[in-house]
PDB file of N, CA and C in Angstrom:
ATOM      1  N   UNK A   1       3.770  -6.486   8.232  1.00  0.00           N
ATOM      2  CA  UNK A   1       3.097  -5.299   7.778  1.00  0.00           C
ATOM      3  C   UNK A   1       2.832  -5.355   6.277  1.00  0.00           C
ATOM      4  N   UNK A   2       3.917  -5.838   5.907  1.00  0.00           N
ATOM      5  CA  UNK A   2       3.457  -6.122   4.558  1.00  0.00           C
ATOM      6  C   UNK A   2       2.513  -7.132   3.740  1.00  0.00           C
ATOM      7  N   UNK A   3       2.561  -7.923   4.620  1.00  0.00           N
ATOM      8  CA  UNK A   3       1.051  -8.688   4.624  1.00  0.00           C
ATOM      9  C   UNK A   3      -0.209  -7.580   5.065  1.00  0.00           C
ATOM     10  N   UNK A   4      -0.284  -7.337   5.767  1.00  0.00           N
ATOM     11  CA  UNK A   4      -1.429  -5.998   6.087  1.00  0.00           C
ATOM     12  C   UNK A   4      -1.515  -5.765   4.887  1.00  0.00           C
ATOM     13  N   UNK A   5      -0.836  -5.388   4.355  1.00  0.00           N
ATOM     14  CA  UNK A   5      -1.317  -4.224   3.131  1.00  0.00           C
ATOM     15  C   UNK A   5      -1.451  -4.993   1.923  1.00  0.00           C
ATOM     16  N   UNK A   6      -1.083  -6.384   1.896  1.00  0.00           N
ATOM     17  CA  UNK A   6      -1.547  -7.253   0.693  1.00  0.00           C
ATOM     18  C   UNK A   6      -2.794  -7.475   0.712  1.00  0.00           C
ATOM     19  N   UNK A   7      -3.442  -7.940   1.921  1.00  0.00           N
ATOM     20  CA  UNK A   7      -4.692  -8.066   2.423  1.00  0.00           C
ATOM     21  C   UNK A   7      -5.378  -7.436   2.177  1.00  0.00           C
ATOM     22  N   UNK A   8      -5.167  -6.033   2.553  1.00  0.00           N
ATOM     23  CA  UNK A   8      -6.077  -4.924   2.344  1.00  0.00           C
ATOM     24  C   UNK A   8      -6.168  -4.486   0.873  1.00  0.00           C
ATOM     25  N   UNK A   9      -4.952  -4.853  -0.321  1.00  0.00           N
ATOM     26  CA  UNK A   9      -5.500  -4.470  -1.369  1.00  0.00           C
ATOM     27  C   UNK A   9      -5.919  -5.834  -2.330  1.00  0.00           C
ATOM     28  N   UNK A  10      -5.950  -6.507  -2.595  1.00  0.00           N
ATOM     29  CA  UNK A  10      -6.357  -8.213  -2.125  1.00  0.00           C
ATOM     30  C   UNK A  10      -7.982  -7.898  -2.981  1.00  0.00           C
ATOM     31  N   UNK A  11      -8.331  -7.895  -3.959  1.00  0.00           N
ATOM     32  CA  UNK A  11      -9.634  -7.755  -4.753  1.00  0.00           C
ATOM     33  C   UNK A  11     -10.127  -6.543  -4.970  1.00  0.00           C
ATOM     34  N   UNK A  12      -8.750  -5.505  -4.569  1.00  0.00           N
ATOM     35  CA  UNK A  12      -9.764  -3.968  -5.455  1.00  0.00           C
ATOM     36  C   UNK A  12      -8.532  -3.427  -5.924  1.00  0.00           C
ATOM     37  N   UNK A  13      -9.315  -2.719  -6.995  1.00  0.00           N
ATOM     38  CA  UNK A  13      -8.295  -2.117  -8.022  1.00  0.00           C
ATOM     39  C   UNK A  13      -7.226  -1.309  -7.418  1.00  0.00           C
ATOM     40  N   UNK A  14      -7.111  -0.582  -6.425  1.00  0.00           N
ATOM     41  CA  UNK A  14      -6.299   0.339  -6.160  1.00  0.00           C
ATOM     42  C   UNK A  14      -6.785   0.752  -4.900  1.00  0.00           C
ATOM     43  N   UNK A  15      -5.665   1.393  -3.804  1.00  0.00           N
ATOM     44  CA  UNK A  15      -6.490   2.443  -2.931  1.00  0.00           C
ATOM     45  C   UNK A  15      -5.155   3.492  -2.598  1.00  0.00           C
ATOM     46  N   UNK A  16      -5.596   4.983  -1.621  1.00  0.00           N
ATOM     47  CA  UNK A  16      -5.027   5.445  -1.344  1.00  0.00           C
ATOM     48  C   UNK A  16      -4.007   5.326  -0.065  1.00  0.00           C
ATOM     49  N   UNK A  17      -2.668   5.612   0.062  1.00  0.00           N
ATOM     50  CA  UNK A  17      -1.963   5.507   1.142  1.00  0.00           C
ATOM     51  C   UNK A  17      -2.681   5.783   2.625  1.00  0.00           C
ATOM     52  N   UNK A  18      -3.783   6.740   2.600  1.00  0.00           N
ATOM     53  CA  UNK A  18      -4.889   6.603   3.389  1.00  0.00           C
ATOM     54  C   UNK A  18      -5.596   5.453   3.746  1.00  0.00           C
ATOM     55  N   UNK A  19      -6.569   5.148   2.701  1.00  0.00           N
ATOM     56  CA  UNK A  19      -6.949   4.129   2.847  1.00  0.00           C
ATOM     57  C   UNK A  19      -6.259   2.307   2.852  1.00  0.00           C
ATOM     58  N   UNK A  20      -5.183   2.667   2.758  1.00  0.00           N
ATOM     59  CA  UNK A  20      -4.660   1.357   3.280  1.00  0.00           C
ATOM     60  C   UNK A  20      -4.027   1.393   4.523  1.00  0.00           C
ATOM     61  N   UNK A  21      -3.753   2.412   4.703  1.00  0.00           N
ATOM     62  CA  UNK A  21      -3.593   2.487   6.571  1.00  0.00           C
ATOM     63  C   UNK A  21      -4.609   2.164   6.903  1.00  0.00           C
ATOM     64  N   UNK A  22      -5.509   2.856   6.943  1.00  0.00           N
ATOM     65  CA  UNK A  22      -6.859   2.272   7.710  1.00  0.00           C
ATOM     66  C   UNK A  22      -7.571   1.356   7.650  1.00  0.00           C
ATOM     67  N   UNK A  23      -7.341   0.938   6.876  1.00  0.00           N
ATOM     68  CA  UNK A  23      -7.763  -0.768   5.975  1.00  0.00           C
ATOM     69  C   UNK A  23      -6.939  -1.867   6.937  1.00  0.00           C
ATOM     70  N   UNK A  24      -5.092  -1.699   6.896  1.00  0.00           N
ATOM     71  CA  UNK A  24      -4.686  -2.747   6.980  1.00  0.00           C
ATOM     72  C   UNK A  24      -4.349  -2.566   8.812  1.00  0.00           C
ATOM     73  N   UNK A  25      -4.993  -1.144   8.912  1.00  0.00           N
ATOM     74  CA  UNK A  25      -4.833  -1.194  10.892  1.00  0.00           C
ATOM     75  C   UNK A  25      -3.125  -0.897  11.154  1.00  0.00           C
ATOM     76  N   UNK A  26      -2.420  -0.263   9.657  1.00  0.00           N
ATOM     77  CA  UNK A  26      -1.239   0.314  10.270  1.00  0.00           C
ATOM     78  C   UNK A  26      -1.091   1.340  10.811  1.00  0.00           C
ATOM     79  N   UNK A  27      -0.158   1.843  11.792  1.00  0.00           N
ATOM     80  CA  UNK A  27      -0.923   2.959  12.768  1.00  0.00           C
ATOM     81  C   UNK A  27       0.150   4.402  12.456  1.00  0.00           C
ATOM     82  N   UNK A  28       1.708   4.023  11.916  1.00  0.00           N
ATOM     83  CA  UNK A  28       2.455   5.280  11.228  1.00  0.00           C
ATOM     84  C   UNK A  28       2.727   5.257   9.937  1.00  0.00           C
ATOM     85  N   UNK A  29       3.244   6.499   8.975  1.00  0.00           N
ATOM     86  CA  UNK A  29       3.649   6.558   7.623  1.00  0.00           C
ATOM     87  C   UNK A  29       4.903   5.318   7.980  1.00  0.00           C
ATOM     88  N   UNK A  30       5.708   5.733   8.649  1.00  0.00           N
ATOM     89  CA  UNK A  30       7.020   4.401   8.931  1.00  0.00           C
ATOM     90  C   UNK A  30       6.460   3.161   8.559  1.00  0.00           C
ATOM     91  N   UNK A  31       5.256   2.605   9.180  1.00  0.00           N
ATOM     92  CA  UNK A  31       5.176   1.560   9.227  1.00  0.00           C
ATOM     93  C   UNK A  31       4.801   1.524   7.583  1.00  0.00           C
ATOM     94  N   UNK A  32       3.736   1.950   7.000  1.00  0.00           N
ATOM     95  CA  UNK A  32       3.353   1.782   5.978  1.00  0.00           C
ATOM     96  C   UNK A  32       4.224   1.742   4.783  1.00  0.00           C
ATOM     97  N   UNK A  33       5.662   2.913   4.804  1.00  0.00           N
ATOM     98  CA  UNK A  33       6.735   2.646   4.033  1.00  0.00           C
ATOM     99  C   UNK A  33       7.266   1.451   4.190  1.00  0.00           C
ATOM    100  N   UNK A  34       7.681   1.264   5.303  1.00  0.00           N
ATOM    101  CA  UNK A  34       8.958   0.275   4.861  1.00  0.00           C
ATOM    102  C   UNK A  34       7.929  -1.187   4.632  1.00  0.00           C
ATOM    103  N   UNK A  35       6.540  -1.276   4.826  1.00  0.00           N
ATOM    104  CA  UNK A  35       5.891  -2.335   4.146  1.00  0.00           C
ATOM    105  C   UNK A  35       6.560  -2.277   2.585  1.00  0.00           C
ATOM    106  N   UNK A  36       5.729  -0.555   2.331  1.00  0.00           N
ATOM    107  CA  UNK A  36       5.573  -0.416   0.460  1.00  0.00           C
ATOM    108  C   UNK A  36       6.793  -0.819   0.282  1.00  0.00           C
ATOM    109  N   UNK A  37       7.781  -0.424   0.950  1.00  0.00           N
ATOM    110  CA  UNK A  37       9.292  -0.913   0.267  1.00  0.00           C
ATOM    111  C   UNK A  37       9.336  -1.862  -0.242  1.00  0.00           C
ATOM    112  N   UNK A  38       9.190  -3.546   0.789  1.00  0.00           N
ATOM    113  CA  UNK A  38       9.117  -4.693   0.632  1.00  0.00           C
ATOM    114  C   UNK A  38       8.436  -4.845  -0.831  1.00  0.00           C
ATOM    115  N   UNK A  39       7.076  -4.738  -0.359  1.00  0.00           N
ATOM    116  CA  UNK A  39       6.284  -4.979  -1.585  1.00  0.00           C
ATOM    117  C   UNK A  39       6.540  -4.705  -3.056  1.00  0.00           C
ATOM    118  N   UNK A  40       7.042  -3.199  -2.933  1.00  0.00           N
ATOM    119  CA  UNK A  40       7.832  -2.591  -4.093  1.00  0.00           C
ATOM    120  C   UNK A  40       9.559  -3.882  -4.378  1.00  0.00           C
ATOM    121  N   UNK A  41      10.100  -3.599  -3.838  1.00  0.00           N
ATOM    122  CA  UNK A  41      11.266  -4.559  -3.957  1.00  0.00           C
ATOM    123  C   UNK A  41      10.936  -5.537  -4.333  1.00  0.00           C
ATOM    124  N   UNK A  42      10.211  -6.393  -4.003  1.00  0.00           N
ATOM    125  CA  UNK A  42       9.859  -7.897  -4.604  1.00  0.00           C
ATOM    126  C   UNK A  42       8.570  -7.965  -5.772  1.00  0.00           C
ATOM    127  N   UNK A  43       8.340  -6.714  -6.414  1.00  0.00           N
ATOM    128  CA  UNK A  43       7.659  -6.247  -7.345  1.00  0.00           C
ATOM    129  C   UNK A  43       6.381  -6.971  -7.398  1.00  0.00           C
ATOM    130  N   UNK A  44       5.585  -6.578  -6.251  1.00  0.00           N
ATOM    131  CA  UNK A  44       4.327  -7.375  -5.904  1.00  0.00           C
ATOM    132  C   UNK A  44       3.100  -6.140  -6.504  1.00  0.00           C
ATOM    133  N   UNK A  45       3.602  -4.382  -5.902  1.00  0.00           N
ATOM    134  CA  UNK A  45       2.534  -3.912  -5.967  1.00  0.00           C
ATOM    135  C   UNK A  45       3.298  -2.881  -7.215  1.00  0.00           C
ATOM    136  N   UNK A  46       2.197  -1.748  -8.098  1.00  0.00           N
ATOM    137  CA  UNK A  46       2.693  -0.978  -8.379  1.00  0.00           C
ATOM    138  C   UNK A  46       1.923   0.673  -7.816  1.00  0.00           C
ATOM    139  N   UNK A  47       2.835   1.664  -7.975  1.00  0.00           N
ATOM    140  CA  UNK A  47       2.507   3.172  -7.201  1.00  0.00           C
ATOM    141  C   UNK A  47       2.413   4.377  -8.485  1.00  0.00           C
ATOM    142  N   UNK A  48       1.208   4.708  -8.136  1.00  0.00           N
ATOM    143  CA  UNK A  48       1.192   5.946  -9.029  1.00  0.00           C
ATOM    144  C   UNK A  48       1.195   6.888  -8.599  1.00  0.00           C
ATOM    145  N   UNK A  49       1.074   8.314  -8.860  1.00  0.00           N
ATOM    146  CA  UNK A  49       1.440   9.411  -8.002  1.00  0.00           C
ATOM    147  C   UNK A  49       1.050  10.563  -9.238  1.00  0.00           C
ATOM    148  N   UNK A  50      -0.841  10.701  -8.532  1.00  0.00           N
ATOM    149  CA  UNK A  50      -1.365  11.722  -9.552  1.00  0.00           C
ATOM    150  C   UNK A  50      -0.836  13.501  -8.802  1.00  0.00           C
ATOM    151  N   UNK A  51      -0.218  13.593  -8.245  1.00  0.00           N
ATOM    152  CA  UNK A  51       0.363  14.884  -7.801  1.00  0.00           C
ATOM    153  C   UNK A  51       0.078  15.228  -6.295  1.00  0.00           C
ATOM    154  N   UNK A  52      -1.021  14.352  -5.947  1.00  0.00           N
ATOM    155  CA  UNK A  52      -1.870  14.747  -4.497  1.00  0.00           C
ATOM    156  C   UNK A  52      -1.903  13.588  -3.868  1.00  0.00           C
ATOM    157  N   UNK A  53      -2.197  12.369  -4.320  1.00  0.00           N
ATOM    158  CA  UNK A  53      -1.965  11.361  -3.616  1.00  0.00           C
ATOM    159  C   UNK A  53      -1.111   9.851  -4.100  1.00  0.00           C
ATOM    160  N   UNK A  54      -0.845   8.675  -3.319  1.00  0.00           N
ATOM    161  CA  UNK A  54       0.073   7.759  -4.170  1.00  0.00           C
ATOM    162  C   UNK A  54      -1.562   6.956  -4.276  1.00  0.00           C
ATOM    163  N   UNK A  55      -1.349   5.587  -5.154  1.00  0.00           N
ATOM    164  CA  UNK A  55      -2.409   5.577  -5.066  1.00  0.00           C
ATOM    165  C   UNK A  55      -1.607   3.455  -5.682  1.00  0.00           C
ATOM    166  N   UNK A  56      -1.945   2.690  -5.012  1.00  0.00           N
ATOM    167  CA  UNK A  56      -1.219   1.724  -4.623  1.00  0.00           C
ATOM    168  C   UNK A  56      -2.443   0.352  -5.395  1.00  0.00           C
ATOM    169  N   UNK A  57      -1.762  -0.446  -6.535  1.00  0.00           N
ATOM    170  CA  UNK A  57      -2.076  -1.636  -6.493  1.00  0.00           C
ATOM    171  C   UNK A  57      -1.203  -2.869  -6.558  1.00  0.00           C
ATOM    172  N   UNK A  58      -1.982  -4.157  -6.387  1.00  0.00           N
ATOM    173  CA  UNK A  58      -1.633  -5.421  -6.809  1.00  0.00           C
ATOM    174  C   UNK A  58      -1.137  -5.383  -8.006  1.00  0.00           C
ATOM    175  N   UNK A  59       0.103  -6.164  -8.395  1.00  0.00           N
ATOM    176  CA  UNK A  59       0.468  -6.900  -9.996  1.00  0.00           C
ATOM    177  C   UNK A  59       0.142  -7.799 -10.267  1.00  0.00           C
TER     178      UNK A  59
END
């Protein structure tokens, strides 16, 4: 899963926790966390959080 979501952000600046579900074809928030976890843990992506949405890139 966490490949999914490398993929999907993989040449663009950023997207929303929305749009990388639907991007990377993950189908619950579960699944999509415990990706971000990974990713976060091995300090691949970084997360911002303008008050309304997270909003997720590549490092």
């Amino acid at each position: 899963m966490a490949g999914q979501i490398w993929r999907a952000l993989e040449g663009k600046g950023g997207l929303t926790q929305k749009e990388i579900k639907k991007e990377a074809k993950l189908k619950t928030d579960k699944d999509f966390y415990l990706a971000l976890g990974w990713l976060l843990r091995e300090n691949k992506v970084m997360v911002q959080d303008d008050g309304k949405e997270l909003s997720i890139k590549l490092l």
